[in-house]
Protein backbone atom coordinates (compact mmCIF):
# COMPACT_ATOMS: atom_id res chain seq x y z
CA UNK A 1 -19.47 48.84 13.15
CA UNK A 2 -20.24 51.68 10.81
CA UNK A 3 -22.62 53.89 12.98
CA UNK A 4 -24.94 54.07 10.48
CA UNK A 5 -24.84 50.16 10.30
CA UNK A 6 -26.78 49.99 13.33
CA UNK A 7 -29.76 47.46 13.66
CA UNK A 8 -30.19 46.81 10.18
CA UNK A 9 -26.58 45.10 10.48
CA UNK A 10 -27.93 42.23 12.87
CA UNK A 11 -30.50 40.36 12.76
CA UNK A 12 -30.32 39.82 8.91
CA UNK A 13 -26.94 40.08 8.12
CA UNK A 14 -26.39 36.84 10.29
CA UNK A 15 -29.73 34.58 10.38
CA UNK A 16 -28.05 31.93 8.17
CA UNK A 17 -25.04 31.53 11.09
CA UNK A 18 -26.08 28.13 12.84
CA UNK A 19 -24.02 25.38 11.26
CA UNK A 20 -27.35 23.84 9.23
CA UNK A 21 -27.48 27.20 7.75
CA UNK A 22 -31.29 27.37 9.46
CA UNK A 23 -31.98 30.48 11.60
CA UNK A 24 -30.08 30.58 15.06
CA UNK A 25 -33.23 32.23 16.29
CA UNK A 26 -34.39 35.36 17.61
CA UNK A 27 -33.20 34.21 20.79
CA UNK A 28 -29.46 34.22 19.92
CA UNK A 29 -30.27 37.09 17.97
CA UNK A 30 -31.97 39.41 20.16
CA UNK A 31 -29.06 41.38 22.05
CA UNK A 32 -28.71 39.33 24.94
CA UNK A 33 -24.77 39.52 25.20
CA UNK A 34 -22.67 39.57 27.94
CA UNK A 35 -21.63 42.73 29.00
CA UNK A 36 -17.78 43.65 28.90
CA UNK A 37 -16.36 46.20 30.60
CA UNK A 38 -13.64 48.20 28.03
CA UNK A 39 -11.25 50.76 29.11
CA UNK A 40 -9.35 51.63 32.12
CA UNK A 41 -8.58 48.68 34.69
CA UNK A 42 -6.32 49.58 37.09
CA UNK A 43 -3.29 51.29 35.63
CA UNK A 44 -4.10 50.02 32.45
CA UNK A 45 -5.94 48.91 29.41
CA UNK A 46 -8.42 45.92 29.33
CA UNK A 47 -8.79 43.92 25.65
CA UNK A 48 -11.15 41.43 25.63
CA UNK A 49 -10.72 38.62 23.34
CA UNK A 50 -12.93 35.64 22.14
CA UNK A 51 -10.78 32.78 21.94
CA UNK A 52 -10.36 28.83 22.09
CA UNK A 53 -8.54 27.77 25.52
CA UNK A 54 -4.91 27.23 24.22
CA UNK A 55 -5.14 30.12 21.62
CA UNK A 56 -3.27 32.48 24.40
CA UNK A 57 -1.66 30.92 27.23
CA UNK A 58 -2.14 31.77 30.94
CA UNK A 59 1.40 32.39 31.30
CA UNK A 60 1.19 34.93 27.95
CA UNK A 61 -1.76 36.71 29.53
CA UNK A 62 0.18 37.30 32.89
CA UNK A 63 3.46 38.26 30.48
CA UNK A 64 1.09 40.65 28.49
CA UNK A 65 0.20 42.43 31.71
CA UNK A 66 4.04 43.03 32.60
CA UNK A 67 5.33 43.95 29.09
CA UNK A 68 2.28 45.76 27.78
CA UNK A 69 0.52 46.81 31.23
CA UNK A 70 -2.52 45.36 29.21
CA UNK A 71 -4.98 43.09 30.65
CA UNK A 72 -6.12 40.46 28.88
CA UNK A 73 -9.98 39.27 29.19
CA UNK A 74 -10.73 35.95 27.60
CA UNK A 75 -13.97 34.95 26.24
CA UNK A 76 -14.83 31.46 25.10
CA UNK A 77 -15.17 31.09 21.49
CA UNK A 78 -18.83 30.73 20.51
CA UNK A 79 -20.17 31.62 17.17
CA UNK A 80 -23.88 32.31 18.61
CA UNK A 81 -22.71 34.65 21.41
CA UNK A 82 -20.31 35.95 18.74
CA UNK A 83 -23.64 37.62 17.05
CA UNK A 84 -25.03 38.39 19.93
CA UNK A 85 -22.26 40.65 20.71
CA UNK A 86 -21.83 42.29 17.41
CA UNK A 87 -25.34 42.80 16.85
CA UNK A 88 -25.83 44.25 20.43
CA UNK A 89 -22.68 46.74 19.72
CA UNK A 90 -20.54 45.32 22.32
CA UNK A 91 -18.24 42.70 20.22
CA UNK A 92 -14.98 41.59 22.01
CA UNK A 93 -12.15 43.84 21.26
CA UNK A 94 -10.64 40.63 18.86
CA UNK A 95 -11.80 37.48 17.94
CA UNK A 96 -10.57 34.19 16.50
CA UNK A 97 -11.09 33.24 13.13
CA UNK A 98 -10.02 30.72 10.38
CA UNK A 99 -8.76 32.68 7.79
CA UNK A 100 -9.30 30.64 5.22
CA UNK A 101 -12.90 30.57 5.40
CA UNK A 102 -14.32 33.16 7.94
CA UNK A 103 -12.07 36.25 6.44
CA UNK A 104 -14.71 36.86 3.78
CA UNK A 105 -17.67 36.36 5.82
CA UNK A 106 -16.93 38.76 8.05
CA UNK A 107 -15.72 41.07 5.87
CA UNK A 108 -17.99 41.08 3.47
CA UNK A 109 -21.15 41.58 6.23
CA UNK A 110 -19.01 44.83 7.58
CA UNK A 111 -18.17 43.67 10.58
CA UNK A 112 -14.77 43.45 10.13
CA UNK A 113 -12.17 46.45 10.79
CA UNK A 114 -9.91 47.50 8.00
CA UNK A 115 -6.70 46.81 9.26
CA UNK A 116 -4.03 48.25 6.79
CA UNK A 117 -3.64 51.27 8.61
CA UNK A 118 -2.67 50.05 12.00
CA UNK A 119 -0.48 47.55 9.02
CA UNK A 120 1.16 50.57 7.89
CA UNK A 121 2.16 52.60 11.58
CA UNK A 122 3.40 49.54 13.00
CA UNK A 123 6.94 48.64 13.67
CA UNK A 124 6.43 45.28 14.94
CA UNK A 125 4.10 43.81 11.63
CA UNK A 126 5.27 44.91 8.55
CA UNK A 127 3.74 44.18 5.43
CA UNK A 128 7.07 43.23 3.51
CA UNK A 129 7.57 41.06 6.03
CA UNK A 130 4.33 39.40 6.22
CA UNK A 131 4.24 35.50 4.70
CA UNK A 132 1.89 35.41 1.23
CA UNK A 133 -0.70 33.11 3.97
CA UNK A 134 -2.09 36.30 5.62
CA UNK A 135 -3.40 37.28 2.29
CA UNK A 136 -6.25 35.00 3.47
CA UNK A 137 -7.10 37.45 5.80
CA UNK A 138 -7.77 40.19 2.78
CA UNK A 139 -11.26 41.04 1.10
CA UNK A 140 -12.02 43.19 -1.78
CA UNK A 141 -15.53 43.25 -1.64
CA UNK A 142 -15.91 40.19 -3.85
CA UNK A 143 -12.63 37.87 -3.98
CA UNK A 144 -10.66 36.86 -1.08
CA UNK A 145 -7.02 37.18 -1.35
CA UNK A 146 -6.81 40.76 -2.44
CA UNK A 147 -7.97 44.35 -1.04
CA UNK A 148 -7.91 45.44 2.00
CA UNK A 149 -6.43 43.12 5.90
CA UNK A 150 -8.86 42.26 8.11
CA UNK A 151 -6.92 40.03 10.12
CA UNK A 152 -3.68 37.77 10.30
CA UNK A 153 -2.85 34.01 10.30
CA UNK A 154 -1.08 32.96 13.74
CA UNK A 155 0.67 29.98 11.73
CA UNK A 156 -0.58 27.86 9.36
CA UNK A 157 0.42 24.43 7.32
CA UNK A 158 -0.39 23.37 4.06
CA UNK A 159 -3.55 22.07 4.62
CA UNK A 160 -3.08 19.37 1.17
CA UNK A 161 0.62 18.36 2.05
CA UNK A 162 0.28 14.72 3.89
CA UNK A 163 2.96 12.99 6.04
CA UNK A 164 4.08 9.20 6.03
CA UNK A 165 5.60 6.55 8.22
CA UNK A 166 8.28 4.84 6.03
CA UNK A 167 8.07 1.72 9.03
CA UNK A 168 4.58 1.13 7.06
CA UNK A 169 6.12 1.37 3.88
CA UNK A 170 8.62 -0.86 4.62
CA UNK A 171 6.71 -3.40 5.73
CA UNK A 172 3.92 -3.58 2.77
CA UNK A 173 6.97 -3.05 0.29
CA UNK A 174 5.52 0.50 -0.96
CA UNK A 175 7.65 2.69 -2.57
CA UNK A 176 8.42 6.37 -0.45
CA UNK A 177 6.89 8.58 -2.31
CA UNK A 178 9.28 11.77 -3.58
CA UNK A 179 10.62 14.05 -1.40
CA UNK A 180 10.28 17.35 -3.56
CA UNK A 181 8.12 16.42 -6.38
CA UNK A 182 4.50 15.87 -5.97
CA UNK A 183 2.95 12.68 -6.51
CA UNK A 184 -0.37 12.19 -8.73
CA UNK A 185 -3.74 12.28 -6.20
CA UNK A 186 -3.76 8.27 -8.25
CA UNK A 187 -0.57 7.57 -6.99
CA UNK A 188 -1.70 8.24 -3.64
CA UNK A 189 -4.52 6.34 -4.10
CA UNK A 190 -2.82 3.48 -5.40
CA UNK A 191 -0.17 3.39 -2.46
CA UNK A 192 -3.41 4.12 -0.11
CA UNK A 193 -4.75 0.63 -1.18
CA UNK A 194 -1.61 -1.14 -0.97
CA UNK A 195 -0.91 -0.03 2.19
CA UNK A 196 -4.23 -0.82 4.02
CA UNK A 197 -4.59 -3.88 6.44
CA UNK A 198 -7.77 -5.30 7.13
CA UNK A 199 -8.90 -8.18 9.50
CA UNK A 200 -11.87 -9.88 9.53
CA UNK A 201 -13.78 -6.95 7.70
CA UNK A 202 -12.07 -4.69 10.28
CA UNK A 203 -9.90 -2.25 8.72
CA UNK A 204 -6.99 -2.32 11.26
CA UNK A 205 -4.44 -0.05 9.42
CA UNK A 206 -5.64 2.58 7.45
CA UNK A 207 -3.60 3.05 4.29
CA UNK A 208 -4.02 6.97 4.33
CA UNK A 209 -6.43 9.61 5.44
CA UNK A 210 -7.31 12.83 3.16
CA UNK A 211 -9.99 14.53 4.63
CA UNK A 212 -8.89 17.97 4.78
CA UNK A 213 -10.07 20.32 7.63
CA UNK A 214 -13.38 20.74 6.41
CA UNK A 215 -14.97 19.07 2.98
CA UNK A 216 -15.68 22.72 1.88
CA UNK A 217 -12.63 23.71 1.92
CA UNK A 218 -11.05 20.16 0.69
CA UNK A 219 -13.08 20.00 -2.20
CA UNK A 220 -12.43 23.89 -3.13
CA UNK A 221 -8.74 23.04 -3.20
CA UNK A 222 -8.64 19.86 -4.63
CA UNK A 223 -11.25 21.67 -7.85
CA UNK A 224 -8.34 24.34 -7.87
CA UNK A 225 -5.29 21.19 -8.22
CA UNK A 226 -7.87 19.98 -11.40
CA UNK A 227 -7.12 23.59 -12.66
CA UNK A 228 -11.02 24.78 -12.57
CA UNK A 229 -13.05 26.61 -9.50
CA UNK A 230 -15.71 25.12 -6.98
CA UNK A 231 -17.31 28.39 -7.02
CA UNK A 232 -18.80 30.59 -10.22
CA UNK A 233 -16.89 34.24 -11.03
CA UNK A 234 -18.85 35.82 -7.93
CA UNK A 235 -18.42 33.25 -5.62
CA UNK A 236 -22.52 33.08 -5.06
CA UNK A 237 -22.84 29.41 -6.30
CA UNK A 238 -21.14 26.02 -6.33
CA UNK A 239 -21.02 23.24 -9.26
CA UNK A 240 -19.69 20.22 -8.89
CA UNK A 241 -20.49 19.47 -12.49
CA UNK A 242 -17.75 21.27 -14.41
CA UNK A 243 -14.98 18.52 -15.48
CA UNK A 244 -12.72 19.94 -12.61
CA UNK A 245 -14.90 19.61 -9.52
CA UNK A 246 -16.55 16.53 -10.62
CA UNK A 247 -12.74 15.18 -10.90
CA UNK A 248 -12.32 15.65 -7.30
CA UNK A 249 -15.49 14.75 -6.08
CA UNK A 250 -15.15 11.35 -7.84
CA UNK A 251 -11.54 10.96 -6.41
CA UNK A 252 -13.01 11.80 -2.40
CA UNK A 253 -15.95 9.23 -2.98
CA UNK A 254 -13.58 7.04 -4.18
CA UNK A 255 -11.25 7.20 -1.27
CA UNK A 256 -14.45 7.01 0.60
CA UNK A 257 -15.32 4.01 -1.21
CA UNK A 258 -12.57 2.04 -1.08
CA UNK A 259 -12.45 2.58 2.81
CA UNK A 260 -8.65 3.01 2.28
CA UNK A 261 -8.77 5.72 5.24
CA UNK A 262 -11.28 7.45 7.73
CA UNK A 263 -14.65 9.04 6.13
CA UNK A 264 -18.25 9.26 6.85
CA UNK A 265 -18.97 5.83 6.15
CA UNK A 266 -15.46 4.54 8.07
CA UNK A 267 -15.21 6.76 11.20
CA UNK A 268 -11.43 7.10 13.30
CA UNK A 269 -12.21 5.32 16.38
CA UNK A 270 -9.72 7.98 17.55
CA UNK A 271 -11.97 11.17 15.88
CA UNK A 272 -8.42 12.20 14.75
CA UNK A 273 -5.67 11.16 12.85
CA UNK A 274 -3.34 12.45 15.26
CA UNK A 275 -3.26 9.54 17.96
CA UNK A 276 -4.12 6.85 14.86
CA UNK A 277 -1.19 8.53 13.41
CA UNK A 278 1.62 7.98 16.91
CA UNK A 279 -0.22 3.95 17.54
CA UNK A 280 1.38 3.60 13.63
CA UNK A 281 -2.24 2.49 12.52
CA UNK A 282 -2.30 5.30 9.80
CA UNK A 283 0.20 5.04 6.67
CA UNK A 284 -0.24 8.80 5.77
CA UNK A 285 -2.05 11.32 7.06
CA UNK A 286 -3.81 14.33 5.18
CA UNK A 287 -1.75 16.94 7.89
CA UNK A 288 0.02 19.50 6.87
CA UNK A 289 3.45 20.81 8.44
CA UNK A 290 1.77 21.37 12.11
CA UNK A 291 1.41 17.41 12.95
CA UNK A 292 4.97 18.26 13.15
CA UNK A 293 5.07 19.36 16.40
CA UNK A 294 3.36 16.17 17.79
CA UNK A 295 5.17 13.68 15.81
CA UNK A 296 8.16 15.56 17.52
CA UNK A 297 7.52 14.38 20.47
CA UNK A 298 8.32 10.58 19.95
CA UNK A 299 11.94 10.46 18.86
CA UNK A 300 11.26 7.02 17.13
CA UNK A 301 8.15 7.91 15.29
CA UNK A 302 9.82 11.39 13.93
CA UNK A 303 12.48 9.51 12.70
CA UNK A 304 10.30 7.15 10.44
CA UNK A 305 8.07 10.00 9.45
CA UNK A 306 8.21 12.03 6.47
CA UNK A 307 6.22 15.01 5.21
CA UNK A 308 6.06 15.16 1.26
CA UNK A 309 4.38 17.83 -0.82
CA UNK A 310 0.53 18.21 -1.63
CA UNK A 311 -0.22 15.67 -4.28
CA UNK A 312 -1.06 16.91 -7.85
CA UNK A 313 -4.03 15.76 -10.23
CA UNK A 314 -2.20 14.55 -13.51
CA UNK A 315 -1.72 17.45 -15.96
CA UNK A 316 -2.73 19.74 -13.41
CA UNK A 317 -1.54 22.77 -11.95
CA UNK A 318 1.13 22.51 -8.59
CA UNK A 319 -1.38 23.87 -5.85
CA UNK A 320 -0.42 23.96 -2.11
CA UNK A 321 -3.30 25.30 0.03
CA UNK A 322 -3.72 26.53 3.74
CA UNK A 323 -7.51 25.52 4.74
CA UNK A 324 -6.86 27.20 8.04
CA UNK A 325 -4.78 30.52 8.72
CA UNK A 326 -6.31 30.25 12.01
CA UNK A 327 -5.60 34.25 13.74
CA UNK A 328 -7.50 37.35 15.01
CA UNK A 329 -10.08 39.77 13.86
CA UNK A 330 -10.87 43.58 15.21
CA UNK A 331 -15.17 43.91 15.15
CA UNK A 332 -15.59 47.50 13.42
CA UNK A 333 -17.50 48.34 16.72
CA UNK A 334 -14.52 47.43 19.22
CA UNK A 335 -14.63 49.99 21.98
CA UNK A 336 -10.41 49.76 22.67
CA UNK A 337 -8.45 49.38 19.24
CA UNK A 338 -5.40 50.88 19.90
CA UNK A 339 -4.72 48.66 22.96
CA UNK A 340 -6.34 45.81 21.12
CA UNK A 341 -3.68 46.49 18.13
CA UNK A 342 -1.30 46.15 20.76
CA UNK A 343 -2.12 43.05 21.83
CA UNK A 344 -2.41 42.01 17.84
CA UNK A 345 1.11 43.05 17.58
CA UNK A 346 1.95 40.88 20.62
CA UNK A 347 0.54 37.72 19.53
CA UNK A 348 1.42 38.00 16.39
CA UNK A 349 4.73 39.45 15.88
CA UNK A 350 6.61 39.07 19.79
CA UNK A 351 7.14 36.33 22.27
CA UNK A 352 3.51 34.11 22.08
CA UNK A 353 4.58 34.35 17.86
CA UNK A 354 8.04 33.06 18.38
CA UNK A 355 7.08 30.64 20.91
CA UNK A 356 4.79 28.87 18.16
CA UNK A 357 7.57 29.13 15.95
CA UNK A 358 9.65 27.12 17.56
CA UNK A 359 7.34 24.63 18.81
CA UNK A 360 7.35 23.13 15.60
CA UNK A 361 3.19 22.97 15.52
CA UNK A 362 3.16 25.58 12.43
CA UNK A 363 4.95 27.59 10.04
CA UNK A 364 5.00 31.36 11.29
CA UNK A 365 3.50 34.34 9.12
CA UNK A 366 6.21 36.08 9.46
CA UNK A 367 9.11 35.58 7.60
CA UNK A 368 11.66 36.63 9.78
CA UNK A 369 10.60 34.25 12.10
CA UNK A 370 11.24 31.60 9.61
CA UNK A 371 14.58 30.78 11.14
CA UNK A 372 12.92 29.57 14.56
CA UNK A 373 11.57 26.27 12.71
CA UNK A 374 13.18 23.54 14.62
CA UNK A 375 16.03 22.08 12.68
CA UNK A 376 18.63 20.56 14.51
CA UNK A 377 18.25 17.05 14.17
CA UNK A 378 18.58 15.39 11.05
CA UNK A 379 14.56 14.64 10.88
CA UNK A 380 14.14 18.01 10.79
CA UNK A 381 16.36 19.45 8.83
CA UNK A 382 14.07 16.68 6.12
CA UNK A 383 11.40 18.35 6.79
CA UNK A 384 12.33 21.62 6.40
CA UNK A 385 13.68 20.95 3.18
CA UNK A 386 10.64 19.47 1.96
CA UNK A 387 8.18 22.46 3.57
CA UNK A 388 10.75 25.18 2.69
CA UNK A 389 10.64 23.66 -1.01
CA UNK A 390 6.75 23.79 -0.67
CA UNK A 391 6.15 27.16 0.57
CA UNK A 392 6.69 28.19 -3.43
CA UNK A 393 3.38 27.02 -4.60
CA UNK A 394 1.30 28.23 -1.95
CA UNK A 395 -1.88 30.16 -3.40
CA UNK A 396 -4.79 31.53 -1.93
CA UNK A 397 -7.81 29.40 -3.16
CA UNK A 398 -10.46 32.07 -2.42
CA UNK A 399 -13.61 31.16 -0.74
CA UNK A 400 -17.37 32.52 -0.75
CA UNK A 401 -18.23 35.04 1.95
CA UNK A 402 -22.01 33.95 1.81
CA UNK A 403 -21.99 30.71 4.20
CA UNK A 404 -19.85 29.21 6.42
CA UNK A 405 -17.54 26.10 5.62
CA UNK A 406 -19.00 23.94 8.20
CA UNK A 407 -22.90 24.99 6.72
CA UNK A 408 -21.63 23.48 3.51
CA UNK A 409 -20.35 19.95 5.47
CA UNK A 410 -23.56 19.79 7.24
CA UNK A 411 -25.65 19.37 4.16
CA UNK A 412 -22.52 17.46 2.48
CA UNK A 413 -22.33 15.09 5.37
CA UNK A 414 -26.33 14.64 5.03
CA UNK A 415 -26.11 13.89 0.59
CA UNK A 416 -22.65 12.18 0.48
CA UNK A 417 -22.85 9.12 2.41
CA UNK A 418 -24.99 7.31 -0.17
CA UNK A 419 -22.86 8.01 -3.00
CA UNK A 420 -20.05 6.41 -0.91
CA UNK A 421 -22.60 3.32 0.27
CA UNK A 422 -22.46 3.54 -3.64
CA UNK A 423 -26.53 3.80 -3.18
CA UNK A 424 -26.57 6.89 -5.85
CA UNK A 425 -23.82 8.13 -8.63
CA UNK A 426 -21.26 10.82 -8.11
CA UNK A 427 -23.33 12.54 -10.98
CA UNK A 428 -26.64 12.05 -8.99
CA UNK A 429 -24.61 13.11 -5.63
CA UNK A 430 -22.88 16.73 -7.84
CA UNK A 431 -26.75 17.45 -8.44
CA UNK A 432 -28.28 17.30 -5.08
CA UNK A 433 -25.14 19.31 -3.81
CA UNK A 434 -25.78 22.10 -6.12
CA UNK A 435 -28.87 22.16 -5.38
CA UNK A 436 -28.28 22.52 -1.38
CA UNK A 437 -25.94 24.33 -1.66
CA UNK A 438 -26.84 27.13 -3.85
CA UNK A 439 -30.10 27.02 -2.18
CA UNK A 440 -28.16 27.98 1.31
CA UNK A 441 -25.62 30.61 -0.36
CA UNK A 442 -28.58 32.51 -2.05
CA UNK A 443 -29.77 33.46 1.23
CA UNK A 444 -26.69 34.16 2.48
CA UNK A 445 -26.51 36.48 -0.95
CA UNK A 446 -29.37 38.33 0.25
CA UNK A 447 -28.37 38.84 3.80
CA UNK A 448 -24.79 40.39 2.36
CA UNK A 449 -26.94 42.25 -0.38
């Protein structure tokens, strides 16, 4: 934190947190935060980090210690104590983040350390040799993708490329889609519908599921494949009116609609495509390259499965997204960055980053690590073709930095269900968004501001 930052930073700078966008409170707010103890530990350096269980192993922590002589502190992931800690002046020493839509919201409320330096010393992350995906991770002050890092991707997928269990094909007498050329978001549709199964009113098979990890960030990228933005030029308002966004809002509460696949109004029984996905009760599933590394796991079902490129709206441009980028973060006020940039050098660049390589669960951000994708058996040497092919048209479809992704779903989940009941018109539905919507990212405007 800048030291002249000091109170003024907190409370205001982060009222509109809480996933509603409504104040967390003066509670959360009021510097209540755990202590952590920083510096020496025994022989030597202690990094906290705020993490999800799973993001850092307890075998890596123990391996840290030996290699690095760095001890590891985990703290649970938790967005309120998050604040509490940065607006105290005792953050964690690195925190978890989703690139893809946290990179500017941190940033931009000067939170977030500039990284490029510790970028430009180090011998382990270099920045020729860092995948185009971590540009998620940079801010200029108004557009993500550009300026300065404030962070790095672990691994990532592209979030709009979809896998597909030929077994299903087979049996409904749907045509594999191709393996290198995108098909149409109607195509999809179309083979969505042929490929459902329903019982009794019961939809027992779903023909496909595109859901994206958040609707935020789903609808951003899918305005972006019409060849228009979600957001205006300064990233402080939404319309879902302009010909591009109201193309793929139609085409979502459509797919909604036709209860072709899991939504709002047709919930997974599973809350995941993942184990839908294995029981073969899912045709195609909106998961990018990282479903992978469970669909690995059953020899028959990788053989059957296919991954095949994001889809494309007819006559628009080729757009593979990441929605994720899911990495680390230094807090400005971090009392122990050169042993936490050791640790981000660890995780990202030595054995916990070639581990994930190889697992298969994500495509590494660093190139050289490329060559760790599994690719000995002939199922995988598909789908490295295929994702290989695809990493050409990734882009960075930059998102606001004044709310959060999951503030925007909230109030989407609480409008959209009607226009898929097919209660109100997607025009009617664009409306009330904007109006939300915009009504939630002006505040966040004037907490930035």
């Amino acid at each position: 934190m800048h030291p002249h930052a000091g109170a003024s930073l907190s409370r205001r700078r982060f009222l509109a947190l809480s996933a509603a966008g409504a104040a967390t409170g003066a509670g959360a707010l009021s510097g209540c935060a755990m202590q952590v103890s920083t510096g020496v530990s025994g022989s030597g350096e202690t990094v906290t980090v705020m993490v999800n269980s799973g993001d850092i192993l307890p075998e890596q922590i123990q391996q840290a210690k030996r290699d690095l002589g760095i001890k590891i502190v985990q703290v649970r992931y938790d967005i309120t104590k998050l604040i509490a800690m940065l607006t105290s002046g005792n953050p964690p020493d690195l925190v978890r983040g989703v690139g893809a839509v946290d990179a500017p919201f941190f940033a931009a409320r000067d939170v977030a350390e500039e990284l490029d330096p510790y970028f430009a010393r180090s011998s382990v992350l270099k920045p020729d040799d860092l995948d185009p995906v971590n540009d998620l991770w940079r801010f200029d002050g108004r557009t993500q993708g550009k300026g300065p890092r404030y962070g790095m991707a672990k691994d990532f997928s592209q979030d709009s490329m979809y896998w597909y269990n030929t077994a299903a094909f087979d049996r409904g007498g749907v045509d594999y889609p191709p393996e290198t050329e995108p098909a149409t978001y109607e195509e999809w549709m179309d083979k969505a519908k042929r490929l459902v199964q329903r019982k009794k009113g019961q939809t027992t098979v779903f023909g496909g599921s595109y859901g994206g990890l958040t609707r935020a960030t789903l609808l951003a990228t899918m305005t972006a494949s019409a060849g228009g933005s979600l957001f205006n030029d300064d990233f402080s308002r939404v319309d879902f009116t302009t010909p591009e966004a109201r193309k793929a809002l139609v085409w979502y509460i459509d797919y909604c609609k036709t209860k072709v696949g899991p939504s709002l109004i047709q919930p997974d029984p599973n809350g995941w495509d993942g184990p839908t996905y294995q029981a073969g009760r899912l045709a195609m599933s909106n998961s990018g390259y990282w479903l992978g590394g469970m669909i690995g796991t059953d020899k028959k079902l990788a053989e059957v499965s296919r991954l095949a490129p994001a889809p494309v709206f007819a006559g628009g441009p080729r757009i593979s997204a990441c929605q994720g980028g899911t990495g680390l973060w230094m807090p400005r006020g971090a009392k122990n960055k050169d042993a936490a940039w050791r640790v981000f050098e660890w995780f990202f660049g030595e054995e916990p980053a070639k581990a994930r390589a190889s697992g298969g669960w994500g495509i590494p951000t660093l190139k050289s690590l490329r060559p760790l994708m599994p690719a000995k058996e002939d199922y995988q040497k598909r789908v490295q073709k295929v994702q290989q092919d695809e990493l050409k048209h990734f882009s960075v479809v930059s998102f606001t930095p004044y709310t959060r992704a999951d503030a925007i779903d909230a109030l989407f989940n609480q409008i959209a269900p009607a226009a898929m009941n097919g209660q109100i018109s997607v025009d009617t539905l664009a409306g009330r968004l904007n109006s939300a919507i915009n009504e939630q990212m002006k505040r966040g405007k004037e907490q930035v501001g």
